[in-house]
C-alpha atoms as a PDB file:
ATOM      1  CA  UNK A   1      11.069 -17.312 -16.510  1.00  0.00           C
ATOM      2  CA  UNK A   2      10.150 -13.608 -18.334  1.00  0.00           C
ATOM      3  CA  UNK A   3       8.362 -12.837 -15.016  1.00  0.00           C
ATOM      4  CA  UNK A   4      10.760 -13.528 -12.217  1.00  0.00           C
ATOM      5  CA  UNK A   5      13.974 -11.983 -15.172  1.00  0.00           C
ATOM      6  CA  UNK A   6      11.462  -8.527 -15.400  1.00  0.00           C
ATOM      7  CA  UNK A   7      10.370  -8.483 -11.685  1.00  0.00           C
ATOM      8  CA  UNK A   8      14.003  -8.968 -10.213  1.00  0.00           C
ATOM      9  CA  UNK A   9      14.803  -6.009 -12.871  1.00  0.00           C
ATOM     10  CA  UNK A  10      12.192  -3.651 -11.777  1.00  0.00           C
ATOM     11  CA  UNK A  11      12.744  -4.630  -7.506  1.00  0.00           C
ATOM     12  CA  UNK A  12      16.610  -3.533  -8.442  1.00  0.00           C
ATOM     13  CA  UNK A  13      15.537  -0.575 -10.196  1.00  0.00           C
ATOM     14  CA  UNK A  14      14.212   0.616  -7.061  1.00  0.00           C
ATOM     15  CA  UNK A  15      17.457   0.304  -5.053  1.00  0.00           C
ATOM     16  CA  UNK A  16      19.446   1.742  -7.546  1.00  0.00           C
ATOM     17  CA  UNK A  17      17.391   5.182  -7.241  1.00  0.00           C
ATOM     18  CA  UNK A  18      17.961   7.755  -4.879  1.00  0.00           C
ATOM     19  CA  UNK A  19      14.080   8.911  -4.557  1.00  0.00           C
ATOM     20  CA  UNK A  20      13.736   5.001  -3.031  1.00  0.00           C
ATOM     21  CA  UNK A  21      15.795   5.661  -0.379  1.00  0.00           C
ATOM     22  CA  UNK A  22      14.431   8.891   0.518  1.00  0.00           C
ATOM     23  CA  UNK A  23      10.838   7.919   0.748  1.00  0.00           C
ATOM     24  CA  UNK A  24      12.034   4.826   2.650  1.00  0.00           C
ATOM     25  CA  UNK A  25      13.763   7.597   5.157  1.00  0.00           C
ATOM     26  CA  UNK A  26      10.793   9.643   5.349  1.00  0.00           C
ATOM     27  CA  UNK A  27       8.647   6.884   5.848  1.00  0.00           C
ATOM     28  CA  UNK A  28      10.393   5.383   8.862  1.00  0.00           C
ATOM     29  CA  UNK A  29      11.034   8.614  10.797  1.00  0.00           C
ATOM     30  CA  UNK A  30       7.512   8.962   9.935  1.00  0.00           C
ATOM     31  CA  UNK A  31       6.396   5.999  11.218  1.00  0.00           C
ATOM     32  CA  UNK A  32       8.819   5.742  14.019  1.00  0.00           C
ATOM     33  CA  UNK A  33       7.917   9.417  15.306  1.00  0.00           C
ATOM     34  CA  UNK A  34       4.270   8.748  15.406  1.00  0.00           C
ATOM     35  CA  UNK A  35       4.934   5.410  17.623  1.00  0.00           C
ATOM     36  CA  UNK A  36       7.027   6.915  19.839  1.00  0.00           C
ATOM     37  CA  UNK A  37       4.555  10.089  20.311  1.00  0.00           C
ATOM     38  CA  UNK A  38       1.790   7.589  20.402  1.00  0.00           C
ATOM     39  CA  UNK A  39       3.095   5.577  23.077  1.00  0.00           C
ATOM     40  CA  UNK A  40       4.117   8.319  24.895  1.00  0.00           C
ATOM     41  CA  UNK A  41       0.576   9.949  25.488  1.00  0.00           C
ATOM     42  CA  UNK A  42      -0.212   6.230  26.613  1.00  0.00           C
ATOM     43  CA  UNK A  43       2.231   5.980  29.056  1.00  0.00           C
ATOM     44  CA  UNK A  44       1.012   9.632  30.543  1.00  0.00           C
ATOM     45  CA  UNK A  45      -2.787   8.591  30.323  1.00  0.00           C
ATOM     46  CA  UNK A  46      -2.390   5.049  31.908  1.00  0.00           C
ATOM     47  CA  UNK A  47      -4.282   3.758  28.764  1.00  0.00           C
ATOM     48  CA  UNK A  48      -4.982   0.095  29.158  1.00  0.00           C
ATOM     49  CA  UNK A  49      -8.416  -0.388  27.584  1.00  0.00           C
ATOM     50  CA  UNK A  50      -6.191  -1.506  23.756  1.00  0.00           C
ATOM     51  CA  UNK A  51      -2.811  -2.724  22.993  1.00  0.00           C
ATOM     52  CA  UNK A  52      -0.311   0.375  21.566  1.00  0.00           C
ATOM     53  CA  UNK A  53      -0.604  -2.094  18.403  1.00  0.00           C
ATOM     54  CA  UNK A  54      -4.143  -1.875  18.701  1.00  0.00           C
ATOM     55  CA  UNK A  55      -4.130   2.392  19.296  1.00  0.00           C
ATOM     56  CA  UNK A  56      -1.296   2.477  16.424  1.00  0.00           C
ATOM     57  CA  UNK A  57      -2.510   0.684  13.557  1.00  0.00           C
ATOM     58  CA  UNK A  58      -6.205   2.065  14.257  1.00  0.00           C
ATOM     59  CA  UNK A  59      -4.535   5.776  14.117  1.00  0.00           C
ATOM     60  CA  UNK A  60      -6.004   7.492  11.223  1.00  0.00           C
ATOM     61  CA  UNK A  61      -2.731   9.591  10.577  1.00  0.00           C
ATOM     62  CA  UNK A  62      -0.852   6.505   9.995  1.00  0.00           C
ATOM     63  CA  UNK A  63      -2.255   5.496   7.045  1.00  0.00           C
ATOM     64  CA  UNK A  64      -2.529   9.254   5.461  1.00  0.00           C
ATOM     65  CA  UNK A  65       1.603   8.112   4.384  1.00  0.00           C
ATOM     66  CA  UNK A  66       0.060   6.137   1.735  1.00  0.00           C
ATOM     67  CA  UNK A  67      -0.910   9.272   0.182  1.00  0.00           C
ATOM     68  CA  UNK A  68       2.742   9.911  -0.323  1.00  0.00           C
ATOM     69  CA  UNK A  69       4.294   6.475  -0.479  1.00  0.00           C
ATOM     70  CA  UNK A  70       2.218   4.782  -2.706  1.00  0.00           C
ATOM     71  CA  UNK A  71       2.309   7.847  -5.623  1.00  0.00           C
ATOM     72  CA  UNK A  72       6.067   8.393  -5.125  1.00  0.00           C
ATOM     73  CA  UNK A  73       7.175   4.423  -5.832  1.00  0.00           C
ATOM     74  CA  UNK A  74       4.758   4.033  -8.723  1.00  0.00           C
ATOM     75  CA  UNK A  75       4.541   7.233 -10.696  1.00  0.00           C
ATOM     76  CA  UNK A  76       7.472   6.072 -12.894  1.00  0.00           C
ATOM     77  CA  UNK A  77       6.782   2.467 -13.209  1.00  0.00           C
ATOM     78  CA  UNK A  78       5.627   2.814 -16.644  1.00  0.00           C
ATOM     79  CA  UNK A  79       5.444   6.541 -17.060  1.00  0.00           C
ATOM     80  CA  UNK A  80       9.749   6.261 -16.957  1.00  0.00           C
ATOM     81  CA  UNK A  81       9.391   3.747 -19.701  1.00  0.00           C
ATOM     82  CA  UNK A  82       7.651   5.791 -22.106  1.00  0.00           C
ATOM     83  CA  UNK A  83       9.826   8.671 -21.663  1.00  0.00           C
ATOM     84  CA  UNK A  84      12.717   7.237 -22.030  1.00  0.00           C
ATOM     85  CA  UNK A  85      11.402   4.882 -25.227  1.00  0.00           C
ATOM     86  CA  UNK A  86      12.278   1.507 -23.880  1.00  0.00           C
ATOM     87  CA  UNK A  87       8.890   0.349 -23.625  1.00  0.00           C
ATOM     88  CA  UNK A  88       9.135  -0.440 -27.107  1.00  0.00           C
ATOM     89  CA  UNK A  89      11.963  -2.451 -26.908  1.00  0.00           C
ATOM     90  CA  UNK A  90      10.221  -4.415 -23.528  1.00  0.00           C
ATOM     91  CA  UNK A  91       7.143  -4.984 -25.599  1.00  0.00           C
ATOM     92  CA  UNK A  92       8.422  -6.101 -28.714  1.00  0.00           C
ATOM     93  CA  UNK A  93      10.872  -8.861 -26.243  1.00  0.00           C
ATOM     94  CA  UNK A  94       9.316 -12.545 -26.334  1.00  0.00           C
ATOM     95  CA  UNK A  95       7.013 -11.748 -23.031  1.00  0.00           C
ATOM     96  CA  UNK A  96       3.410 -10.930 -22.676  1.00  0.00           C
ATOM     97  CA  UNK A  97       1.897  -8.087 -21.149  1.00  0.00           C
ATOM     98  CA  UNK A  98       1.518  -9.779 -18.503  1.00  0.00           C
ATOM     99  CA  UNK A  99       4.603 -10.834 -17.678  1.00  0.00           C
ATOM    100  CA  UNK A 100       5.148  -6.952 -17.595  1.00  0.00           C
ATOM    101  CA  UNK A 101       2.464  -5.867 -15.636  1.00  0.00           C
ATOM    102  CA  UNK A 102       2.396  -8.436 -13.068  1.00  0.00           C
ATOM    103  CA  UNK A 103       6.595  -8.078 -12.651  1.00  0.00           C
ATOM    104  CA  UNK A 104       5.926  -4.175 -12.104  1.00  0.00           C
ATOM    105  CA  UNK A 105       3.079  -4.961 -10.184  1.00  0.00           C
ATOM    106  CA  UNK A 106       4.967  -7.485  -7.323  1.00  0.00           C
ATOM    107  CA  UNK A 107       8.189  -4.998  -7.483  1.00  0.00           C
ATOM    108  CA  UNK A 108       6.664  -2.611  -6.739  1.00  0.00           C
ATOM    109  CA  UNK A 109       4.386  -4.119  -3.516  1.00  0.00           C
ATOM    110  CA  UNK A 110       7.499  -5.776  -2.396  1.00  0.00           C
ATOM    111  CA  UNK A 111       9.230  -2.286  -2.524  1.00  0.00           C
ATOM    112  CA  UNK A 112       6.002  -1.509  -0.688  1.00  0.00           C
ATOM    113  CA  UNK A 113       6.016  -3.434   1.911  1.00  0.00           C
ATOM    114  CA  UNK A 114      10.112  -3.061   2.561  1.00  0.00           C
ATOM    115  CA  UNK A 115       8.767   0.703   3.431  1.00  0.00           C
ATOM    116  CA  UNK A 116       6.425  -0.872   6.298  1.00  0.00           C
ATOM    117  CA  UNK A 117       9.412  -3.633   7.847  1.00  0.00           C
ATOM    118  CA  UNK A 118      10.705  -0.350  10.039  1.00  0.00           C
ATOM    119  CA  UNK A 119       7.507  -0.782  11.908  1.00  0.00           C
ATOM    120  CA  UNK A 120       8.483  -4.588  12.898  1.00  0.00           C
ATOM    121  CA  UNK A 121      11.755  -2.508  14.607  1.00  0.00           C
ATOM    122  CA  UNK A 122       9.152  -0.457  16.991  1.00  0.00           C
ATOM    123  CA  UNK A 123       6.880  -2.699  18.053  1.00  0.00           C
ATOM    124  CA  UNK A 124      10.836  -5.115  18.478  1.00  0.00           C
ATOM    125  CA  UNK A 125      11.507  -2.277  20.779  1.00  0.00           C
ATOM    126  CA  UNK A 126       8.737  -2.297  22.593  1.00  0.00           C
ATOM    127  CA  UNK A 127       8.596  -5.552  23.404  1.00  0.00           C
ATOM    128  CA  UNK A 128      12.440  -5.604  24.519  1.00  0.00           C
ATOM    129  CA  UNK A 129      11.966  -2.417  26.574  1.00  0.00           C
ATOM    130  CA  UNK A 130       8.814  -2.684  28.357  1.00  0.00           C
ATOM    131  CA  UNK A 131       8.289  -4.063  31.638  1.00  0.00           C
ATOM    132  CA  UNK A 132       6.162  -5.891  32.216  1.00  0.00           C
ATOM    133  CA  UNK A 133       6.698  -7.158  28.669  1.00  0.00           C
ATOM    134  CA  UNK A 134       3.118  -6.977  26.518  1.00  0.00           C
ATOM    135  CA  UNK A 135       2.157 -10.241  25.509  1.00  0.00           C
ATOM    136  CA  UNK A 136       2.020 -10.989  21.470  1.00  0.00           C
ATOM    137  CA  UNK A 137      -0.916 -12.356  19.595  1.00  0.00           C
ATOM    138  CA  UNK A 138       0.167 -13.663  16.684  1.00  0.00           C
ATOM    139  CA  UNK A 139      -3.190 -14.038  15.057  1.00  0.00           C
ATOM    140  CA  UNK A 140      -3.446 -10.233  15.591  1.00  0.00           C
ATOM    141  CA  UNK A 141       0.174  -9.872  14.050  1.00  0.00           C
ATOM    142  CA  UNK A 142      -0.772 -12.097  11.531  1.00  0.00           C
ATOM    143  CA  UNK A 143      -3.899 -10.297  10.235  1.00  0.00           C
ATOM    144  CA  UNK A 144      -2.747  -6.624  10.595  1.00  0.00           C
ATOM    145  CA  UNK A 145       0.169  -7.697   8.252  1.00  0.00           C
ATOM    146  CA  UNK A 146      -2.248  -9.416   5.754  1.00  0.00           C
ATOM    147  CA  UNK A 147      -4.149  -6.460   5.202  1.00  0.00           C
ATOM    148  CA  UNK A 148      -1.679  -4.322   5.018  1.00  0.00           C
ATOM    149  CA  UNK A 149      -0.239  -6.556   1.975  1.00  0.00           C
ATOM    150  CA  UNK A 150      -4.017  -6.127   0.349  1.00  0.00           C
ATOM    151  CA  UNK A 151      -4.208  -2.670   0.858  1.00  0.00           C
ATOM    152  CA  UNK A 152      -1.233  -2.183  -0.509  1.00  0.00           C
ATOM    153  CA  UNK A 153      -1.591  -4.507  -3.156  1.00  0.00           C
ATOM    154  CA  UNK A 154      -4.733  -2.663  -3.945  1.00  0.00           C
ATOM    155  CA  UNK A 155      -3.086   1.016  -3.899  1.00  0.00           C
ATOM    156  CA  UNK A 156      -0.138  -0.216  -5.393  1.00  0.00           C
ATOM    157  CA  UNK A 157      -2.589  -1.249  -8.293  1.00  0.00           C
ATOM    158  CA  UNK A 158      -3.763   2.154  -8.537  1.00  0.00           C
ATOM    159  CA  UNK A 159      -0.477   3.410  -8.904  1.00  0.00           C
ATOM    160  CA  UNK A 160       0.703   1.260 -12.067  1.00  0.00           C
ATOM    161  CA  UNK A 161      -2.760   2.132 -13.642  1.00  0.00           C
ATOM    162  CA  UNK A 162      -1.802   5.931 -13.256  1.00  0.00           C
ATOM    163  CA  UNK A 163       1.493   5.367 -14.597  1.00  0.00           C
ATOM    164  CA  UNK A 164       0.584   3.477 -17.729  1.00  0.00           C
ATOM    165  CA  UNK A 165      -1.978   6.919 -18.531  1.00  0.00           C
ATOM    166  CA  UNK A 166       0.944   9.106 -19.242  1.00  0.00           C
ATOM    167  CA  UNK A 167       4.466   9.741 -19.885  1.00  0.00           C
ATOM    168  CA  UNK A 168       4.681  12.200 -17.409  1.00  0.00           C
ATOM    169  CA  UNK A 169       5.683  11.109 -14.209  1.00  0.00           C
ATOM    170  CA  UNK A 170       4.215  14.027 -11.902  1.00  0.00           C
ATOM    171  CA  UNK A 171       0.883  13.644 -13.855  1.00  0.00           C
ATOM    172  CA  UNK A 172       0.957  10.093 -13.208  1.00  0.00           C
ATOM    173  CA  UNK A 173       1.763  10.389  -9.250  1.00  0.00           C
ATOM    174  CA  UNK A 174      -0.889  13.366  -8.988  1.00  0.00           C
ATOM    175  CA  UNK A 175      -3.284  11.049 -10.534  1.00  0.00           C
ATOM    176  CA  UNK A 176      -2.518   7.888  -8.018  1.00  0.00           C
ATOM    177  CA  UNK A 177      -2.970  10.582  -4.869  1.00  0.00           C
ATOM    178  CA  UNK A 178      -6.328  11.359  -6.070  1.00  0.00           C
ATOM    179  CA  UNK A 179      -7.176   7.934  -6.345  1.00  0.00           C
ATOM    180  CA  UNK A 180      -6.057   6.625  -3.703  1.00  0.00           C
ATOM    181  CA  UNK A 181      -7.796   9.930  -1.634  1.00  0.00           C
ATOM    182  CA  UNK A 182     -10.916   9.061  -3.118  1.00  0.00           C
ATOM    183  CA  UNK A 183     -10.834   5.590  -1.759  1.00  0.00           C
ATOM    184  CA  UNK A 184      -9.818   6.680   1.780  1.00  0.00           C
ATOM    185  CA  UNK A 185     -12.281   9.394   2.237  1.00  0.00           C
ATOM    186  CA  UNK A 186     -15.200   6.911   1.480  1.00  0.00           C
ATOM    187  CA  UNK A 187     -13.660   5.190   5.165  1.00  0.00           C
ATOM    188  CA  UNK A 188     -14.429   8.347   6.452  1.00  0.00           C
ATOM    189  CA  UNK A 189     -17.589   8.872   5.119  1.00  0.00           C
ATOM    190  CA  UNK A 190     -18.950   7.316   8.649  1.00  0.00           C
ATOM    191  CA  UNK A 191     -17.865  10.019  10.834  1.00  0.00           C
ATOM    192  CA  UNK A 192     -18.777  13.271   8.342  1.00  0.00           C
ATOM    193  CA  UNK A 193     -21.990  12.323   7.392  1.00  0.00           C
ATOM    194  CA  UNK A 194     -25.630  10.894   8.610  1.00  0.00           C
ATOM    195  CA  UNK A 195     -26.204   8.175   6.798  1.00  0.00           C
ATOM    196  CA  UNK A 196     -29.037   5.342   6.717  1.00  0.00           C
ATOM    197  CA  UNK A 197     -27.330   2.006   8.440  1.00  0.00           C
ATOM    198  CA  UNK A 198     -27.894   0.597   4.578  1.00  0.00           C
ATOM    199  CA  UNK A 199     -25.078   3.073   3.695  1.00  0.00           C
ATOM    200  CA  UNK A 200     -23.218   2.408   6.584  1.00  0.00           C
ATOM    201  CA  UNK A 201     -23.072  -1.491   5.983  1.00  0.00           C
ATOM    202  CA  UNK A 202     -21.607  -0.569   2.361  1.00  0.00           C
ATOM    203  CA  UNK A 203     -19.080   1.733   3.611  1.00  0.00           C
ATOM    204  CA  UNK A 204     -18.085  -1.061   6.306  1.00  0.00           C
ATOM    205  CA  UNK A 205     -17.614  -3.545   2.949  1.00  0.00           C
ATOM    206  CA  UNK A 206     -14.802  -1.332   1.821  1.00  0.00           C
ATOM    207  CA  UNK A 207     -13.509   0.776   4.770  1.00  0.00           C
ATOM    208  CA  UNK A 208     -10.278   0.592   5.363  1.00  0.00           C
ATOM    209  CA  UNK A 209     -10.227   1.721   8.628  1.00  0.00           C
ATOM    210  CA  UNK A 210     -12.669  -0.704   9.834  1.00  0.00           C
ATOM    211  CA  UNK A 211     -10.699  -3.655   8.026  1.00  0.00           C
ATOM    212  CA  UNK A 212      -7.747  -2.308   9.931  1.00  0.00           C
ATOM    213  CA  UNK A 213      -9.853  -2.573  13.475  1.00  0.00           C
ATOM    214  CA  UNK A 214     -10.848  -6.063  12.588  1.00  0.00           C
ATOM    215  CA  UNK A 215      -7.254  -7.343  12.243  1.00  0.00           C
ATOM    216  CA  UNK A 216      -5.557  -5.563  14.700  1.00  0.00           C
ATOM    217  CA  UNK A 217      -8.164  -7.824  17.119  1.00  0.00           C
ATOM    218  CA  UNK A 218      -7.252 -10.872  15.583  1.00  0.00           C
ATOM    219  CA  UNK A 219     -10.837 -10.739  13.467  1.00  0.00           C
ATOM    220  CA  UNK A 220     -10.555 -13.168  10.251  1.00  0.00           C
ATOM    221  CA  UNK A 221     -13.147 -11.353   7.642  1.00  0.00           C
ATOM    222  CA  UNK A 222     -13.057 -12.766   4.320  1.00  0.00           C
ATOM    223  CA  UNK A 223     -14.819 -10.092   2.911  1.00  0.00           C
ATOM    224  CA  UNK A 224     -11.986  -7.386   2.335  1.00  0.00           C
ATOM    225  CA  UNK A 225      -9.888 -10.490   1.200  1.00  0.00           C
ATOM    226  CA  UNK A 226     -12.278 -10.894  -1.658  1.00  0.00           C
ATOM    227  CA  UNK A 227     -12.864  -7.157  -1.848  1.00  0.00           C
ATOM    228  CA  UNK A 228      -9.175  -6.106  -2.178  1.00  0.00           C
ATOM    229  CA  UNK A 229      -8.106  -9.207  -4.206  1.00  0.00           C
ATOM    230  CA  UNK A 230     -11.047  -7.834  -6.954  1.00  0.00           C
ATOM    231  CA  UNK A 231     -10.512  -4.616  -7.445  1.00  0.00           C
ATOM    232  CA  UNK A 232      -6.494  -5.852  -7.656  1.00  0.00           C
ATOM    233  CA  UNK A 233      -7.146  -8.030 -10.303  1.00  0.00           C
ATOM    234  CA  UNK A 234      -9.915  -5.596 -12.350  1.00  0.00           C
ATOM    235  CA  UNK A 235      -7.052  -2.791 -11.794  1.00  0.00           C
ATOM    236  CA  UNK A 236      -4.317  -4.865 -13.309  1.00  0.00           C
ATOM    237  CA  UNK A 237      -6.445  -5.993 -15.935  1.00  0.00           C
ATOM    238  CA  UNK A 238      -7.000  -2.147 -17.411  1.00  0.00           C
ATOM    239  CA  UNK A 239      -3.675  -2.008 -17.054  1.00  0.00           C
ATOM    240  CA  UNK A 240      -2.178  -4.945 -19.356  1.00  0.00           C
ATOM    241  CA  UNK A 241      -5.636  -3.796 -21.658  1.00  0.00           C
ATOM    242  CA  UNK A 242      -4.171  -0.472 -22.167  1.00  0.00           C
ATOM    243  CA  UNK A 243      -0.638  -2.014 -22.130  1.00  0.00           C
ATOM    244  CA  UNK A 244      -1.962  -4.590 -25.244  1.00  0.00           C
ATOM    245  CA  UNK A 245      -3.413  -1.166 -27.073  1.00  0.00           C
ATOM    246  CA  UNK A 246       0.148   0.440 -27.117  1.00  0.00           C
ATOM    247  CA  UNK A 247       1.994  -2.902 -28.223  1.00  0.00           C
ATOM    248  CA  UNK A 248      -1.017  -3.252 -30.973  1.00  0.00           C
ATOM    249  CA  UNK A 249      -0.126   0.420 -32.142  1.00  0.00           C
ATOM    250  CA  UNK A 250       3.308   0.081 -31.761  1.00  0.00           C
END
């Protein structure tokens, strides 16, 4: 009951502040300017050899937003709360830590993902505009928009661990975006560098990219499942450990 009370509190929180709705207006001109370039130089090349899904999701660009979404919805998720001193009054309330982290936590992926639904409306256009129509895999469909929810989930993760650092809510977002930067450029480690193939079967583990290639073709891997469920979980558990430290000294 604590949970779903605190996580409706902190998914209206986001709707009730203007920064929300202007990273969920960048994002979709963003997103929906890239597609329509993208399927544009398509068009003019007579590409057939992948799916626009398949060229868009495997775009490298595309997932560079992260580096500002991500930091910009979770900078103030706790940071906020210890500025304005009602994290005392949340952690002396009859709910665990976490209830708290775990409410932030799904509020703010849900926010997350509402900041990827524009991308449903392009590919919606597509299909409704093109002729002949492209056909629709659903098990491709299916997979791109379960890794996008670990990823995120993952990032998102990140986020609320650089918020709970530091009052200061610019500290806390600069601190996600290296994180999260970090993480990425080890996907592009591949490209940049020679490496042994015993290096390059790590990288593939936790690439992003290539996780993103998989289920854009429809590829079930369980791997990045287990990968990006772990480092979730071990990310939200520093969090509620630090979180437990403040109520102790409280």
């Amino acid at each position: 009951m604590a949970f779903w009370t605190l996580y409706k509190r902190e998914l209206n929180s986001y709707f009730q502040s203007a920064v929300a709705y202007i990273v969920l207006f960048v994002s979709a001109l963003a997103q929906g300017l890239l597609f329509w370039w993208l399927t544009g130089q398509i068009r003019d090349a007579n590409y057939k050899d992948q799916s626009v899904m398949q060229i868009f999701f495997n775009f490298p660009l595309l997932w560079m937003i992260l580096f500002i979404q991500v930091p910009l919805i979770t900078m103030r998720v706790f940071s906020e709360e210890f500025k304005l001193g009602t994290i005392e009054m949340l952690l002396t309330a009859p709910v665990t830590e976490w209830d708290v982290v775990l409410a932030k936590f799904f509020g703010s992926l849900t926010f997350f993902l509402v900041l990827w639904l524009p991308i449903v409306l392009d590919l919606t256009a597509l299909q409704l505009f093109s002729n002949p129509e492209p056909p629709i895999y659903w098990s491709q469909i299916g997979m791109t928009a379960l890794t996008i929810t670990l990823v995120g989930g993952f990032y998102v993760s990140l986020g609320i661990f650089s918020s709970v650092l530091t009052k200061n809510q610019i500290i806390a977002g600069a601190l996600c975006f290296v994180f999260i930067f970090g993480v990425f450029c080890i996907s592009l480690q591949k490209w940049v560098a020679h490496l042994d193939s015993a290096t390059l079967d790590r990288i593939s583990y936790v690439s992003l990219l290539e996780h993103i290639q998989n289920a854009v073709l429809g590829i079930y891997d369980s791997r990045p499942v287990v990968l990006y469920v772990s480092v979730t979980a071990f990310m939200l558990l520093l969090t509620k450990s630090i979180l437990e430290g403040r109520r102790l000294r409280s």
